[in-house]
Protein backbone atom coordinates (compact mmCIF):
# COMPACT_ATOMS: atom_id res chain seq x y z
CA UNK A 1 4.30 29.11 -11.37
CA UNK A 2 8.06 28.61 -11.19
CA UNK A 3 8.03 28.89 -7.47
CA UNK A 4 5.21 26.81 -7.23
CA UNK A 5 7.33 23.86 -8.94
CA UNK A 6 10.33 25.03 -7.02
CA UNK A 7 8.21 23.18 -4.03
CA UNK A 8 7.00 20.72 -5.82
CA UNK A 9 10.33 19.66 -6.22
CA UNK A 10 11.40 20.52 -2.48
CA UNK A 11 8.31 18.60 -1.52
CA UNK A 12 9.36 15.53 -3.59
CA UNK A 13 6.02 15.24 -4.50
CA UNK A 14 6.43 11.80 -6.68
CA UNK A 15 7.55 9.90 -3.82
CA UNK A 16 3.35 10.40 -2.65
CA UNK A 17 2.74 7.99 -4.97
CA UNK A 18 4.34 5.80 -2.48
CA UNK A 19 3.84 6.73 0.84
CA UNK A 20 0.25 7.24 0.24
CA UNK A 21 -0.14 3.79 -0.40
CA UNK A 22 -0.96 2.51 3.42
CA UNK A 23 -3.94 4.83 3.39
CA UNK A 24 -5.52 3.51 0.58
CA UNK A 25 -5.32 0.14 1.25
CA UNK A 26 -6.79 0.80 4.54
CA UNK A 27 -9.37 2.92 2.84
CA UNK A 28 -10.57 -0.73 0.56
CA UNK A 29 -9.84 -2.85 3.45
CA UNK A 30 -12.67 -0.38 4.80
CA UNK A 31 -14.81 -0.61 1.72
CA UNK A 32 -14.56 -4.49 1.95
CA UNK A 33 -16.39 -4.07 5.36
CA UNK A 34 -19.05 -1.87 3.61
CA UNK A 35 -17.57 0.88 5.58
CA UNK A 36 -16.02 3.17 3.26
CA UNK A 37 -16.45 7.24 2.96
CA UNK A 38 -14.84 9.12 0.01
CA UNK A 39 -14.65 12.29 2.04
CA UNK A 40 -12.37 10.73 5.03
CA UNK A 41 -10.22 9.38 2.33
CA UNK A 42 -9.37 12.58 0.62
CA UNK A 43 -8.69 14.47 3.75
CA UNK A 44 -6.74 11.34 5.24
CA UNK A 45 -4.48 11.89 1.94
CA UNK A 46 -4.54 14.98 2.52
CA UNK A 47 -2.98 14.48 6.68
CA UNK A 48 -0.39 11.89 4.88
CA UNK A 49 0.35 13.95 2.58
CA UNK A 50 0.93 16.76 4.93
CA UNK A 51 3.20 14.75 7.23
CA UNK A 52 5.12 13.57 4.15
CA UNK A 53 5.65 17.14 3.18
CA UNK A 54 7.00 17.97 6.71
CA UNK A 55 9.28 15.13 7.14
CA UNK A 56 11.16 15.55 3.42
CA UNK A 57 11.46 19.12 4.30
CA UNK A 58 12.63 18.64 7.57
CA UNK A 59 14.48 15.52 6.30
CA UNK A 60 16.19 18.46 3.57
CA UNK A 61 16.88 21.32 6.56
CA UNK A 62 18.85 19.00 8.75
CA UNK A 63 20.83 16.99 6.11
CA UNK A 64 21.99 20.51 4.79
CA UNK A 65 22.82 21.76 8.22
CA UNK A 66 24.67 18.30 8.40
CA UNK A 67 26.51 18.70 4.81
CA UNK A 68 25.27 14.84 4.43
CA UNK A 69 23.74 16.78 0.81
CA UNK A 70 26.79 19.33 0.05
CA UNK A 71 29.26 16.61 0.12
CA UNK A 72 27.16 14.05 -2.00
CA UNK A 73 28.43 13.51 -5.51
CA UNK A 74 25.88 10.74 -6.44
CA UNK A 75 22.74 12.56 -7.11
CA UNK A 76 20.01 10.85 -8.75
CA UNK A 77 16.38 11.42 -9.00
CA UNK A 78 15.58 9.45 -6.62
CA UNK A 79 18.20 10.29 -3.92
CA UNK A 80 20.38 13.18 -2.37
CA UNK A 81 17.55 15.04 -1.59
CA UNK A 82 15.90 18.00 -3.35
CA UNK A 83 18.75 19.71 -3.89
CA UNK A 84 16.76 22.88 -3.34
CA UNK A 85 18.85 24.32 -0.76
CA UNK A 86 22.17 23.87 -2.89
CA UNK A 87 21.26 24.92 -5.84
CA UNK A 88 20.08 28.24 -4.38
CA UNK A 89 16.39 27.82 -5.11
CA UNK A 90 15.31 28.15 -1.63
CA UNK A 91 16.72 29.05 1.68
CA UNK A 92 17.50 26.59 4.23
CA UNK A 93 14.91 28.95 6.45
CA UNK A 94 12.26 28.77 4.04
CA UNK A 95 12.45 24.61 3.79
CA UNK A 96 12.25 24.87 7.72
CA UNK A 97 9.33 26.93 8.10
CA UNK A 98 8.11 24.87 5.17
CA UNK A 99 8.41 21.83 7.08
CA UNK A 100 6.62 23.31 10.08
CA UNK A 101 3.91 24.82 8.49
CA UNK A 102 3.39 21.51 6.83
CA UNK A 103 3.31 19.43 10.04
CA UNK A 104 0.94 22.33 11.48
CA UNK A 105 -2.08 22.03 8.10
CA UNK A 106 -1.70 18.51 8.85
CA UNK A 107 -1.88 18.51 12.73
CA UNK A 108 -5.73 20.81 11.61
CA UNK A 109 -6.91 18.55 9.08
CA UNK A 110 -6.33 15.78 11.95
CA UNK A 111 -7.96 17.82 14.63
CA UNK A 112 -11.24 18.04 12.63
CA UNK A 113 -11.16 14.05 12.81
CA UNK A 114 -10.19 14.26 16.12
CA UNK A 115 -13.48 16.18 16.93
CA UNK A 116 -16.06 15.24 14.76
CA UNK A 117 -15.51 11.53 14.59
CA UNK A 118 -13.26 10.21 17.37
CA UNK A 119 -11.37 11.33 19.82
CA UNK A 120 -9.00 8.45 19.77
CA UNK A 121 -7.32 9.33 16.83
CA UNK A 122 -5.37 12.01 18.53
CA UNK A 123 -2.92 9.35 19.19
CA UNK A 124 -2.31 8.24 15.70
CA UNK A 125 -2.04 12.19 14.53
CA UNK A 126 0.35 12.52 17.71
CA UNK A 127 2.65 9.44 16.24
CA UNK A 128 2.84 10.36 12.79
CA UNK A 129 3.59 14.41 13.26
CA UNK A 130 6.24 13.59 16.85
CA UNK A 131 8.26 10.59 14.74
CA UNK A 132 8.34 12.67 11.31
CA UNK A 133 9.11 15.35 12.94
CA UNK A 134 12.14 13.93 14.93
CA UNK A 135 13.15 11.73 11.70
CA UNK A 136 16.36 13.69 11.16
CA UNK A 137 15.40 16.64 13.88
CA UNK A 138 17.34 17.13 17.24
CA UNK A 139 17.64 16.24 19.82
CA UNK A 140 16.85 12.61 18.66
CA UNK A 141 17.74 12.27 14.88
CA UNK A 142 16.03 9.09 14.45
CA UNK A 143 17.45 8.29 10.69
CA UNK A 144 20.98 9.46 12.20
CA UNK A 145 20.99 6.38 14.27
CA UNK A 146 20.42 3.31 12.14
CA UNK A 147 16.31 3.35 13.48
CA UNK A 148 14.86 5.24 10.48
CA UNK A 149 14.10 2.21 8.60
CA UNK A 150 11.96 0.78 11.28
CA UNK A 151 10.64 3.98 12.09
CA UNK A 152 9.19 4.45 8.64
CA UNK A 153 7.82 0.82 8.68
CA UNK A 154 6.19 1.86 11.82
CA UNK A 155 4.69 5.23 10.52
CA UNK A 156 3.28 3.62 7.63
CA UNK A 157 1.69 0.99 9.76
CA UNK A 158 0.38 3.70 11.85
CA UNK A 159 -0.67 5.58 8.78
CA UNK A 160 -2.50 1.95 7.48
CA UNK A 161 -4.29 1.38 11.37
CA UNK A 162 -4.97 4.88 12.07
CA UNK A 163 -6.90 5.45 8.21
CA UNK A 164 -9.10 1.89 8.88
CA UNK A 165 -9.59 3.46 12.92
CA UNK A 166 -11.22 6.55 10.95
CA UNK A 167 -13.39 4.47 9.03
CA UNK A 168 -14.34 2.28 11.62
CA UNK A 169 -13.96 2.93 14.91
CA UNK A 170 -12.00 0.03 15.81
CA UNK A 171 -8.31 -1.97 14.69
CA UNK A 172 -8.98 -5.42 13.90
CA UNK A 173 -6.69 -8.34 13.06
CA UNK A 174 -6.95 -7.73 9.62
CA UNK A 175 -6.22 -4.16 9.47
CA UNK A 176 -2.83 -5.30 11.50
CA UNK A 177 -2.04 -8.12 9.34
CA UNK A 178 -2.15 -5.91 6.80
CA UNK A 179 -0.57 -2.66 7.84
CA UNK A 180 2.99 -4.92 7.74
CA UNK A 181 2.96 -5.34 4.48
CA UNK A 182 1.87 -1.88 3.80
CA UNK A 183 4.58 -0.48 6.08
CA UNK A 184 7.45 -2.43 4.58
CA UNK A 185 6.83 -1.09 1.07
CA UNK A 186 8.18 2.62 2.28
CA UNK A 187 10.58 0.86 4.23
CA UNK A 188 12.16 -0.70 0.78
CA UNK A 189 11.66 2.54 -0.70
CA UNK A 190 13.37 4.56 1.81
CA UNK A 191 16.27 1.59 2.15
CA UNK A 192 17.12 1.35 -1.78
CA UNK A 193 17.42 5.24 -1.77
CA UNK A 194 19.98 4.91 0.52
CA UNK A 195 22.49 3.18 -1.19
CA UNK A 196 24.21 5.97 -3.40
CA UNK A 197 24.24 7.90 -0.12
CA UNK A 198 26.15 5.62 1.79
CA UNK A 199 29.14 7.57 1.30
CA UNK A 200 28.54 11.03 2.10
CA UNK A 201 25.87 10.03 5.09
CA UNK A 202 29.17 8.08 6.50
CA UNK A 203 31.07 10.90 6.56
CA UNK A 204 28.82 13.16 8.60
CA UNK A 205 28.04 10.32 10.77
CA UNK A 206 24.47 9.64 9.41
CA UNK A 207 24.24 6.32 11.09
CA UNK A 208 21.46 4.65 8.86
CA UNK A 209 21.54 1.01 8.70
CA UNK A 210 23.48 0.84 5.57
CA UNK A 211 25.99 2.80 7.27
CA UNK A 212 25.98 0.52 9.80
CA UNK A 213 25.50 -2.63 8.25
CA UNK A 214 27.83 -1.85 4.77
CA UNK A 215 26.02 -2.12 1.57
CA UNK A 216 27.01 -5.73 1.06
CA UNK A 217 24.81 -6.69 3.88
CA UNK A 218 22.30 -4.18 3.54
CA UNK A 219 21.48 -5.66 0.39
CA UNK A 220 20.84 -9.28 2.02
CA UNK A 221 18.52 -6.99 4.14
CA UNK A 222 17.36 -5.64 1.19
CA UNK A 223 16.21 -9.62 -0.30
CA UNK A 224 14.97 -10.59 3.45
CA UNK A 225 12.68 -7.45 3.84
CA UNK A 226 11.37 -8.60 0.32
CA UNK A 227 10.62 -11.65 1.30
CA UNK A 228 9.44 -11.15 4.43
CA UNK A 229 6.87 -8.41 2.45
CA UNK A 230 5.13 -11.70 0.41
CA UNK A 231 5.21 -14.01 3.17
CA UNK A 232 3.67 -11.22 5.21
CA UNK A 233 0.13 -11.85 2.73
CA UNK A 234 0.68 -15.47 1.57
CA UNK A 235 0.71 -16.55 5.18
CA UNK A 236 -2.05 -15.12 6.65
CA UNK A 237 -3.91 -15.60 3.54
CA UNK A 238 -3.96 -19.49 2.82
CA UNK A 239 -4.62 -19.35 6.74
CA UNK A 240 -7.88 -17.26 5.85
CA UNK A 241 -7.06 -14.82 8.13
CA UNK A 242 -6.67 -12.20 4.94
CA UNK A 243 -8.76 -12.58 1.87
CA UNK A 244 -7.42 -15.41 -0.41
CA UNK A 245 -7.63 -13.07 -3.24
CA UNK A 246 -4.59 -10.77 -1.60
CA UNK A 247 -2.31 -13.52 -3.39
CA UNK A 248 -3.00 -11.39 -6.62
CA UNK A 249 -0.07 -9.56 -5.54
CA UNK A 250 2.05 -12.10 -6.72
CA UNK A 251 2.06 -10.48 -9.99
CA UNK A 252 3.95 -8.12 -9.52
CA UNK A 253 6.59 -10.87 -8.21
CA UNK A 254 9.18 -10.00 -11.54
CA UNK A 255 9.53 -6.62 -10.62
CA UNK A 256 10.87 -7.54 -6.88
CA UNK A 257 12.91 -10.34 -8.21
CA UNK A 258 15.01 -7.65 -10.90
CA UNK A 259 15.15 -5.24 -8.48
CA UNK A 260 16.70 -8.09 -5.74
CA UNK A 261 19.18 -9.43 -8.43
CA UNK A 262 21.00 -5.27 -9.42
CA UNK A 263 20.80 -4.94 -5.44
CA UNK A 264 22.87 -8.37 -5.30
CA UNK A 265 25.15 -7.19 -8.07
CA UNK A 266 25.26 -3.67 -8.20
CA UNK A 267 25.34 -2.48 -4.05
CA UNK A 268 28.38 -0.75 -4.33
CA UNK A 269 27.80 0.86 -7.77
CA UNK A 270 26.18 4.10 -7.07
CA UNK A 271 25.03 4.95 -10.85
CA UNK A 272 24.42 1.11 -11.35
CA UNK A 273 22.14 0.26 -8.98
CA UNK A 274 19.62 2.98 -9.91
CA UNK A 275 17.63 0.54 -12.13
CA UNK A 276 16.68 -1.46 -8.68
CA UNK A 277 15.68 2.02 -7.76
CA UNK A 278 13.47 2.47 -10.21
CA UNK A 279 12.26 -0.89 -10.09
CA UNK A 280 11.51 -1.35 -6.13
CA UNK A 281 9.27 2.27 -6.55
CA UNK A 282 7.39 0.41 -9.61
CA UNK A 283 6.99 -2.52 -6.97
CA UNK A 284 5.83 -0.51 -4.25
CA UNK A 285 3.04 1.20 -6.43
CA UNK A 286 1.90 -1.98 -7.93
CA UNK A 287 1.77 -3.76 -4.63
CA UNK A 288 -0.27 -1.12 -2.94
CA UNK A 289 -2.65 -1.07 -6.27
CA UNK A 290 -3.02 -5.29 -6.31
CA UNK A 291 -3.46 -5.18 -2.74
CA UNK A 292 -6.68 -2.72 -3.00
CA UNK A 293 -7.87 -4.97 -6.26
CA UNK A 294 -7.81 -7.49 -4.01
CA UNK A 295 -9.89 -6.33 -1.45
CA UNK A 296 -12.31 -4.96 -3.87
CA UNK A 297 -12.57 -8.62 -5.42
CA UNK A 298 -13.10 -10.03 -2.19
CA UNK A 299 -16.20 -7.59 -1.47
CA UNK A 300 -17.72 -8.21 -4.99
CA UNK A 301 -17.07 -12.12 -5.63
């Protein structure tokens, strides 16, 4: 049992909560098209999940082998990694073949897809596993070199296009409209997490776009990418090209504007700006659960 939460933490299994989101909302954007099956939804978690577990690990392996996680002082839950590795609780070997093995049960589930249903998907399963994989992995180091934001925004959308291709057979313009949104809610998650690292990721020359940037601008980027997430669905839906009752998602509008005001104030505070950590996951998990309501209203009223 004690090994089995030792992974769980290596894992960072909470952060599913998140990055599971895109499928499900492509699984009731399915179900709003009378199209929905409960078994490709579990074992389309199942590939995210997979994926997810490969690119943290791997994510862990190379930002040891970098010191980018020895040399951080600011560890939170939410960022510095697992700390696995440096506090001894598994071996930098073990998190690699973790991360492989991981990518591998997810590159199976997708083959049975790939087989059975359609062929096509092959491409989405190539995407997901190739980009995870080379997140923080040689020779390209993706989130090394101020792309892993965009990356992740594109994985998600992926993630979002390839779920509703599984249910359907097709993309369609709402299942890209859609997958934006979708795709910049890990993006925020990924960016806010980045801000207590910005100092020991500098050092080892982990050029992510706060690095780049500097956190003072990186937290405009932070308001814009907000922004830009609600215009995404009010646009297209008082245009009717998404369901008018997608603008339920301005509920959750508080939780975006506290998190936007600590980032504002607090970008250089590594302890204080944890609250707008806390707060842009909370907005993440909402959005993704008022974005399925809403399709689920649409189909029923």
């Amino acid at each position: 049992m004690k090994k089995l939460l030792v992974w769980i933490k290596a894992i960072r299994a909470p952060f599913f909560s998140v990055s599971t989101i895109p499928a499900i909302i492509a699984a009731t954007l399915a179900y709003n098209e009378s199209k929905f099956n409960w078994l490709y939804l579990v074992i389309g978690l199942l590939i995210i999940v997979g994926i997810n577990c490969g690119i943290n690990l791997t994510n862990d392996y190379y930002d040891h082998i970098s010191k980018a996680d020895e040399i951080n002082k600011y560890i939170t839950p939410l960022s510095g990694g697992s700390r696995v590795i440096q506090e001894k609780l598994l071996s930098p070997k073990s998190i690699l073949i973790g991360a492989i093995v991981s990518f591998i049960v997810a590159s199976i589930l997708g083959l049975y897809f790939v087989f059975k249903v359609n062929f096509n998907l092959i491409w989405f399963g190539l995407a997901g596993v190739i980009l995870g994989f080379f997140y923080t992995a040689p020779p390209f180091k993706i989130g090394y070199k101020g792309l892993g934001e965009f990356l992740v925004l594109l994985l998600e959308a992926i993630a979002v296009m390839g779920i509703y291709f599984l249910f359907t057979g097709n993309i369609n313009s709402k299942a890209f409209l859609i997958s934006i949104p979708s795709g910049l809610i890990v993006s925020l998650v990924l960016l806010i997490n980045e801000f207590p690292d910005y100092i020991p990721d500098k050092e080892v020359g982990k050029k992510h776009i706060i690095v780049r940037l500097g956190r003072r601008k990186s937290s405009y980027l932070y308001t814009i990418l907000v922004i830009l997430f609600y215009l995404s669905i009010i646009i297209p839906a008082f245009l009717g090209f998404l369901p008018s009752f997608l603008l339920i998602i301005l509920v959750n509008l508080p939780l975006a504007v506290k998190a936007i005001l600590v980032v504002l104030k607090k970008y250089d505070d590594e302890k204080g700006i944890f609250p707008a950590q806390v707060n842009t996951i909370l907005f993440g998990i909402t959005s993704g659960i008022l974005l399925s309501i809403g399709f689920i209203l649409d189909k029923n009223f």
